[in-house]
C-alpha atoms as a PDB file:
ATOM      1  CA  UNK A   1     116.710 103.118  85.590  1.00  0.00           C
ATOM      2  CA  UNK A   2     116.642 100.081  87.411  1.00  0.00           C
ATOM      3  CA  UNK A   3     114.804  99.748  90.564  1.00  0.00           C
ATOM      4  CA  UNK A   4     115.374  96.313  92.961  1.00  0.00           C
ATOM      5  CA  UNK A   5     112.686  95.948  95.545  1.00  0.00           C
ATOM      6  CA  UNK A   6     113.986  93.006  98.082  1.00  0.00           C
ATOM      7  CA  UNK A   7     111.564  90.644 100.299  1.00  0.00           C
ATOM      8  CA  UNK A   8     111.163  89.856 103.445  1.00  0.00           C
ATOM      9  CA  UNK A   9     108.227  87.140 103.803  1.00  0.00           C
ATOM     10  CA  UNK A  10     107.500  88.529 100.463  1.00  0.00           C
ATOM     11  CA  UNK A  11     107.485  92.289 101.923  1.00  0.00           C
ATOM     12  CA  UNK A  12     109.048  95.173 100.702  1.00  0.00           C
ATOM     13  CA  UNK A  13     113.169  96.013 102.491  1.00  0.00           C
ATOM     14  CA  UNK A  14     111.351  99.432 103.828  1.00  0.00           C
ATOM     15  CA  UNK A  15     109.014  96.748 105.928  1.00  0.00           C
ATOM     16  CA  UNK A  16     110.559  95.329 108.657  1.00  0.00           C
ATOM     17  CA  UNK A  17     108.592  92.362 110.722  1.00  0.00           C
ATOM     18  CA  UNK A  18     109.046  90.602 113.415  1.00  0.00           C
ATOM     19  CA  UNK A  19     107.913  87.700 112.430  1.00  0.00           C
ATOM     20  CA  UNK A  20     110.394  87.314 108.935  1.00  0.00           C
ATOM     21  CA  UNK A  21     111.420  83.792 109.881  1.00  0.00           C
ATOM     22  CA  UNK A  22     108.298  82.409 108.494  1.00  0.00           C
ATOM     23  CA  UNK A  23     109.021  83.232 104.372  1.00  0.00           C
ATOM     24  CA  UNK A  24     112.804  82.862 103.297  1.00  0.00           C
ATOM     25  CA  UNK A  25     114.276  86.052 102.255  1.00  0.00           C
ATOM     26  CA  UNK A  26     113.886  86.490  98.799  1.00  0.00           C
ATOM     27  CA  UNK A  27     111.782  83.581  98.162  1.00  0.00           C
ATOM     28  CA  UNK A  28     109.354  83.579  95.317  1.00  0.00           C
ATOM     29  CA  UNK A  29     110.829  87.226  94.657  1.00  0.00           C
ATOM     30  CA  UNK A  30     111.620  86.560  90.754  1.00  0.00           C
ATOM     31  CA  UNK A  31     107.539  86.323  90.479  1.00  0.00           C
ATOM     32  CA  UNK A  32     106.955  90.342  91.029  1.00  0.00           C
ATOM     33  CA  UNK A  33     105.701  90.560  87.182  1.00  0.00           C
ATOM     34  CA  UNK A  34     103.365  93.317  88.321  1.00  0.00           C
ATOM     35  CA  UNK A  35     105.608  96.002  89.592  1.00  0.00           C
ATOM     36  CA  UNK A  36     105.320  98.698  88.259  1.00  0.00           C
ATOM     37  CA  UNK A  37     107.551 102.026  88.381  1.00  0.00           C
ATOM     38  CA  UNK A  38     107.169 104.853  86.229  1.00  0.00           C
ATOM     39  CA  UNK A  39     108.900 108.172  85.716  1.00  0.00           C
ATOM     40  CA  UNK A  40     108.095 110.904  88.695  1.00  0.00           C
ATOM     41  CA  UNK A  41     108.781 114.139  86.383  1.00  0.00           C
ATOM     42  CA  UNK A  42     109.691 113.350  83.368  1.00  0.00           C
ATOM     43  CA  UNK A  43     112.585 114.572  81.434  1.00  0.00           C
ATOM     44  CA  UNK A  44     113.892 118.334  82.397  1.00  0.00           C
ATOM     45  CA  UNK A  45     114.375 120.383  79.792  1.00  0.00           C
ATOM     46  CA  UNK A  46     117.713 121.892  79.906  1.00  0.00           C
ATOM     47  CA  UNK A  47     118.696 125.059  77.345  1.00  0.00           C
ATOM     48  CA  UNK A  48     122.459 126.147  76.834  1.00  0.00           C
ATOM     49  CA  UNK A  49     122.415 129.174  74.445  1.00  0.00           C
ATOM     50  CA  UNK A  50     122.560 126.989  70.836  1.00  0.00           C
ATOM     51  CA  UNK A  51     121.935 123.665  72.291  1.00  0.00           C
ATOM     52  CA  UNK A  52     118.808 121.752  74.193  1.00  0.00           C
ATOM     53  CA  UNK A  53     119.543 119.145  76.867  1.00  0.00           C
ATOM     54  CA  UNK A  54     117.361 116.578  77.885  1.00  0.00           C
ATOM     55  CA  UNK A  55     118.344 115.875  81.477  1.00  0.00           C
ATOM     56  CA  UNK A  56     117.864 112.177  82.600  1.00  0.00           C
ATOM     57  CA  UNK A  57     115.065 111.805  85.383  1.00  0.00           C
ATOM     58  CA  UNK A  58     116.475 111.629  88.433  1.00  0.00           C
ATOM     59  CA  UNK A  59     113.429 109.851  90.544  1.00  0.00           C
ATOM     60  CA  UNK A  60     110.983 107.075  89.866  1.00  0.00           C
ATOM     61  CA  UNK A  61     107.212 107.140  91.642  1.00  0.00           C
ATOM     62  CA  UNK A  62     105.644 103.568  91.843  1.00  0.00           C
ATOM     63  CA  UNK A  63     102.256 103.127  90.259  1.00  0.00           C
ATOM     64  CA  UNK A  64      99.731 101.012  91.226  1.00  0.00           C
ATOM     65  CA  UNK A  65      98.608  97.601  89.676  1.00  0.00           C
ATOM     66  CA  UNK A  66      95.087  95.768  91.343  1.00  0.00           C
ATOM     67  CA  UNK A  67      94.550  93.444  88.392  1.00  0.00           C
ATOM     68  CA  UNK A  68      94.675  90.111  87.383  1.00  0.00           C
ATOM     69  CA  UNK A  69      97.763  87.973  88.179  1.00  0.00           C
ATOM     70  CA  UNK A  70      98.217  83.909  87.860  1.00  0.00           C
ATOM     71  CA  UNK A  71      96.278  84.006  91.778  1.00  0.00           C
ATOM     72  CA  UNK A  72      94.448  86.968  91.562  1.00  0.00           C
ATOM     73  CA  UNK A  73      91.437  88.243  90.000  1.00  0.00           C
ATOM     74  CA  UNK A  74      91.254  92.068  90.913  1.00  0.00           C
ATOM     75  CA  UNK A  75      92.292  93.875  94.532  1.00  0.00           C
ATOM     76  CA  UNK A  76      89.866  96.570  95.956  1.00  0.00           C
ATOM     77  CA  UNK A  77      89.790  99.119  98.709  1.00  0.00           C
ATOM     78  CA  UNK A  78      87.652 100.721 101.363  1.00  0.00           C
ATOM     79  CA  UNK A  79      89.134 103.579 103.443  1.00  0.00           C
ATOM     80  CA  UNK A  80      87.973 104.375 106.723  1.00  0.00           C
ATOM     81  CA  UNK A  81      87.959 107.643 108.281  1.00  0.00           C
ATOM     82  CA  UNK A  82      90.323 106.605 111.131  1.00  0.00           C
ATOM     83  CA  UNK A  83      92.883 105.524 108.363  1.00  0.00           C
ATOM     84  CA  UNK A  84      92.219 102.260 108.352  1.00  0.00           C
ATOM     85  CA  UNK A  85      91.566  99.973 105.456  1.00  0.00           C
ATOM     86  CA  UNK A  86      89.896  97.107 103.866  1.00  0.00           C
ATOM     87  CA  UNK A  87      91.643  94.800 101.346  1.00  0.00           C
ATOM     88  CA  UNK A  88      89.310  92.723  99.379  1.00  0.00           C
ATOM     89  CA  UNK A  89      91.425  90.111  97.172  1.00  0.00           C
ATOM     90  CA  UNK A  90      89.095  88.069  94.663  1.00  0.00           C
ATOM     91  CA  UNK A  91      91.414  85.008  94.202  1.00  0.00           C
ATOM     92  CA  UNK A  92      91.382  82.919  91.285  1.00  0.00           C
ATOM     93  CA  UNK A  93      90.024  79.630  91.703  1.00  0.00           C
ATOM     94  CA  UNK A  94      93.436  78.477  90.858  1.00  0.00           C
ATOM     95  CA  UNK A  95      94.329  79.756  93.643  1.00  0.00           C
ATOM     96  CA  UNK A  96      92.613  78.173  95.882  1.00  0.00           C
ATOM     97  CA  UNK A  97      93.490  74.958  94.695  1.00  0.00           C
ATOM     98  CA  UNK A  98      97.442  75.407  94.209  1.00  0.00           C
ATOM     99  CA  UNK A  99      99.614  72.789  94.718  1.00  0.00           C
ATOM    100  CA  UNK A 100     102.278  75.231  96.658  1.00  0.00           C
ATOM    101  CA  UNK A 101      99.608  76.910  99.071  1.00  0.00           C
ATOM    102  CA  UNK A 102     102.979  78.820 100.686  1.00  0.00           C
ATOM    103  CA  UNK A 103     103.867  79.738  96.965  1.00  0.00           C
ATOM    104  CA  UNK A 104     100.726  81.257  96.135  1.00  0.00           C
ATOM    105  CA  UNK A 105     100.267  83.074  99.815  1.00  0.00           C
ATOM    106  CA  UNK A 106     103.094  84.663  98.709  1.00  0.00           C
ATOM    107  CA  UNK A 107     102.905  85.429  94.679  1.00  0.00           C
ATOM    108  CA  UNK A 108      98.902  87.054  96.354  1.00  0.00           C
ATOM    109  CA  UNK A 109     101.038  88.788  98.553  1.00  0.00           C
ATOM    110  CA  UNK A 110     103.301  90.397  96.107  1.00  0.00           C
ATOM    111  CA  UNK A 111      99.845  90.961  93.875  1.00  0.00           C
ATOM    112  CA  UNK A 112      98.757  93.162  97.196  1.00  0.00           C
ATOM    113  CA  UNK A 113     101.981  95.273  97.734  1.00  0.00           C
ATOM    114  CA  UNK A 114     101.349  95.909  93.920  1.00  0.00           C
ATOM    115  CA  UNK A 115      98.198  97.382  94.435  1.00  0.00           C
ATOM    116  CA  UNK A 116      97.920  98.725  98.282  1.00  0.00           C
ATOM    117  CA  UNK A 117     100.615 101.414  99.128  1.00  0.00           C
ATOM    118  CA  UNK A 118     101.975 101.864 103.156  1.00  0.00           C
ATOM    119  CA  UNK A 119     101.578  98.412 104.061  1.00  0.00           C
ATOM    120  CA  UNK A 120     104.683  98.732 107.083  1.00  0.00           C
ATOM    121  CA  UNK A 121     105.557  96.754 110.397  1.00  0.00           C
ATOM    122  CA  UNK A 122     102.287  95.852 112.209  1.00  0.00           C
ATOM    123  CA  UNK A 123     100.276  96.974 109.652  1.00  0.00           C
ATOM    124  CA  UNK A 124     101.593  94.222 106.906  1.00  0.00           C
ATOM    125  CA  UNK A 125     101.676  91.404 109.300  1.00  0.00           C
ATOM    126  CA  UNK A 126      98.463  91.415 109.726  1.00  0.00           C
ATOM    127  CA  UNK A 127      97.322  92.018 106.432  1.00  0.00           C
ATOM    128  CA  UNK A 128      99.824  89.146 105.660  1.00  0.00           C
ATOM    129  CA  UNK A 129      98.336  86.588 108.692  1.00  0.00           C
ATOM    130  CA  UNK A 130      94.900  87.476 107.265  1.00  0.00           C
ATOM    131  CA  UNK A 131      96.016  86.484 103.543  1.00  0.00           C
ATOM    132  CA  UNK A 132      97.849  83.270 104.991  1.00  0.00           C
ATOM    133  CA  UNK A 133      95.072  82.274 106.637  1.00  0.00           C
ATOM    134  CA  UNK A 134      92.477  82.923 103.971  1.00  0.00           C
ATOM    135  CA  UNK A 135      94.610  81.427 101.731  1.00  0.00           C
ATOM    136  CA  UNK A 136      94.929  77.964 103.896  1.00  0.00           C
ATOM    137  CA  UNK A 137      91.353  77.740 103.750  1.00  0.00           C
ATOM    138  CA  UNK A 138      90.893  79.145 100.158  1.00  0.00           C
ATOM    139  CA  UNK A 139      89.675  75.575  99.141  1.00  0.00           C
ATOM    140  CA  UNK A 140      86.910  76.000 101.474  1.00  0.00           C
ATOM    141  CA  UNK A 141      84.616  78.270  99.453  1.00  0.00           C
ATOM    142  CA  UNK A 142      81.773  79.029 102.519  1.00  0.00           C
ATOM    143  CA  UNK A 143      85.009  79.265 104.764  1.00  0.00           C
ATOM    144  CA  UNK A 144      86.164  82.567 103.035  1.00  0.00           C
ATOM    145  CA  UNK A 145      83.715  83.903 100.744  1.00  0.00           C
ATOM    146  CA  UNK A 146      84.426  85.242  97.066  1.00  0.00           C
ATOM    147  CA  UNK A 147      86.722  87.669  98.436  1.00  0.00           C
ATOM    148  CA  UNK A 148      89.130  87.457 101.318  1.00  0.00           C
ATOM    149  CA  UNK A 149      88.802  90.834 103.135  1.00  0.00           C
ATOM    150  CA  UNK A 150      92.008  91.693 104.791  1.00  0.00           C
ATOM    151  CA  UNK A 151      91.365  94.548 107.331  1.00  0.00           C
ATOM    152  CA  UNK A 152      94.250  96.574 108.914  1.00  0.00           C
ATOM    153  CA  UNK A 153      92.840  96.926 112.267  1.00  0.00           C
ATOM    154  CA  UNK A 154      92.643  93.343 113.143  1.00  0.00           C
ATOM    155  CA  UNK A 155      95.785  92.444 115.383  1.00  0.00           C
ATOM    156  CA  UNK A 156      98.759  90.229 114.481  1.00  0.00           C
ATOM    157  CA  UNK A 157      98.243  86.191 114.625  1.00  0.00           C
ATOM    158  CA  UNK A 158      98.956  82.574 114.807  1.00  0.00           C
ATOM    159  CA  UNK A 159      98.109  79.322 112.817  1.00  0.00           C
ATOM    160  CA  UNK A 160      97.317  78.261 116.050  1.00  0.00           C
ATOM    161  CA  UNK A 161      94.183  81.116 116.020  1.00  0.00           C
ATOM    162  CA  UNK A 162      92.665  80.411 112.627  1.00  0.00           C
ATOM    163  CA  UNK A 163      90.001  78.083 113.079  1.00  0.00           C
ATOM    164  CA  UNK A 164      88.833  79.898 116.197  1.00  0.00           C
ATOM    165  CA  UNK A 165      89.549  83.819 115.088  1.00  0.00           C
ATOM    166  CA  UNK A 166      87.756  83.088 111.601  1.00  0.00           C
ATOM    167  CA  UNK A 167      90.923  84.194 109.970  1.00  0.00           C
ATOM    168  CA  UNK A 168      91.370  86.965 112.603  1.00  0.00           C
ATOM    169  CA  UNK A 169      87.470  88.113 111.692  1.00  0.00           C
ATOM    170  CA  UNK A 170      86.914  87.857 115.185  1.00  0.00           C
ATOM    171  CA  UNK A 171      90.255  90.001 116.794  1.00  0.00           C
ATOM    172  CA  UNK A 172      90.124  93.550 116.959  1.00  0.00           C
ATOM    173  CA  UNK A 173      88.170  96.080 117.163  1.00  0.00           C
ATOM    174  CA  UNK A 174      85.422  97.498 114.119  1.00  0.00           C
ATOM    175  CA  UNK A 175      85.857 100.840 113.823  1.00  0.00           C
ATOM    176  CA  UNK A 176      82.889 102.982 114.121  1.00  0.00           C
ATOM    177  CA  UNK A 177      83.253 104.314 110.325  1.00  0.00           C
ATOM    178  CA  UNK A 178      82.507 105.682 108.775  1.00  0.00           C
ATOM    179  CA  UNK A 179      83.802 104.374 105.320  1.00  0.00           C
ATOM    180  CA  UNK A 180      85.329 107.047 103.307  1.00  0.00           C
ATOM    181  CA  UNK A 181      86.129 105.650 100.149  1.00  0.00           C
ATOM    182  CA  UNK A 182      85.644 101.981  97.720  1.00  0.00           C
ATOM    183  CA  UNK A 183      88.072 102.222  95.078  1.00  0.00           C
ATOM    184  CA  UNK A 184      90.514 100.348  92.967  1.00  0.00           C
ATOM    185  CA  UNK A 185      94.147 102.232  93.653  1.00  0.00           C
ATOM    186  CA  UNK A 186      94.990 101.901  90.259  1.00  0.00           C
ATOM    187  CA  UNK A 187      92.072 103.666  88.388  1.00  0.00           C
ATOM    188  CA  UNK A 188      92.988 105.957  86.347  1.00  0.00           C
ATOM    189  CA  UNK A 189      97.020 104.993  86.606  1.00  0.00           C
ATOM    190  CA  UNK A 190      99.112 104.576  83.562  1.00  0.00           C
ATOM    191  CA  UNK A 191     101.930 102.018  82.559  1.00  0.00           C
ATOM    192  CA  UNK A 192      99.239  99.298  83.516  1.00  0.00           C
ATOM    193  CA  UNK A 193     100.712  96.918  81.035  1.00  0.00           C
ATOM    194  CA  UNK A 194     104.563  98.081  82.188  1.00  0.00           C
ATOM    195  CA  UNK A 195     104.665 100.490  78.447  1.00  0.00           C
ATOM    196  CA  UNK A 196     107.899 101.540  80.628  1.00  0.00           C
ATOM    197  CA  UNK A 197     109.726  98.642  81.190  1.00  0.00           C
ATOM    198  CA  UNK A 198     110.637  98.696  77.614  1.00  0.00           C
ATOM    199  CA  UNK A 199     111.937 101.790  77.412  1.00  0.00           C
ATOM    200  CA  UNK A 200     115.602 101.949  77.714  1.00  0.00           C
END
């Protein structure tokens, strides 16, 4: 079963934004080696009085990847009791050096919507300003740290706010906590090395 995810600045169709006009529909789309989708139930077992069906799956459940990719080293989470979350991306020092900064914003991107499910409207512009920003000044080691942390509570914003938000480090409100969970999403997931996209 075939499943086509489409882009819009690199997000997912089910995410609309309202600011789409700054990635090309579609671009960089053909570089989604990490998605992964795997089986929801598995095959039903169907019995006719002298003969056994196996009854196609119907659905597909997406699972998780957080791992390496050409920009990323590993993706990690914190949950916050309010619902919130942190995204910590360890880039690659490739990254941070890439000759298409836009190209790799987006290919990180992708690497994120791998890992992080529910990343909708508000929610994955910011997380996307915050990457594109990071990203920008990736270069810049004591700019952005090891890790660019990517928080869903900061709001939405500009170029024109990088230098003075810290990469929107300095929008928004902290929430009070506390944290209720550091994880990677895909612990513990299977078809990490896509064992299903072989299977016909």
């Amino acid at each position: 079963m075939s499943m086509i995810r489409g882009t819009s600045r690199g997000r997912t169709a089910q995410s609309p934004t309202t600011s789409a006009e700054r990635v090309a529909a579609g671009d960089a789309s053909a570089s989604r080696s990490r998605s992964r989708w795997a089986t929801a139930a598995g095959a039903a077992l169907i019995t006719v009085p002298g003969v056994v069906l196996l009854n196609a799956p119907s659905a597909a459940a997406w699972v998780p990847y957080c791992g390496e990719s050409q920009f990323v080293q590993e993706i990690q989470v914190e949950d916050w009791a309010d619902g919130h979350q942190k995204i910590s991306v360890t880039p690659k020092g490739e990254s941070r050096v890439a000759v298409d900064p836009n190209g790799a914003t987006i290919a990180m991107w992708h690497a994120v919507q791998d890992c992080v499910g529910g990343l909708y409207g508000g929610r994955a512009d910011t997380i996307y300003d915050q990457l594109e920003c990071h990203q920008h000044f990736g270069a810049a080691w004591f700019a952005t740290g090891e890790s660019y942390d990517l928080e869903t509570w900061r709001p939405t914003f500009g170029p024109g706010e990088w230098v003075s938000s810290h990469c929107g480090n300095e929008l928004g409100t902290d929430p009070a906590g506390p944290i209720s969970g550091h994880y990677r999403p895909d612990a513990g997931a299977t078809d990490l090395e896509g064992a299903f996209d072989s299977v016909a």
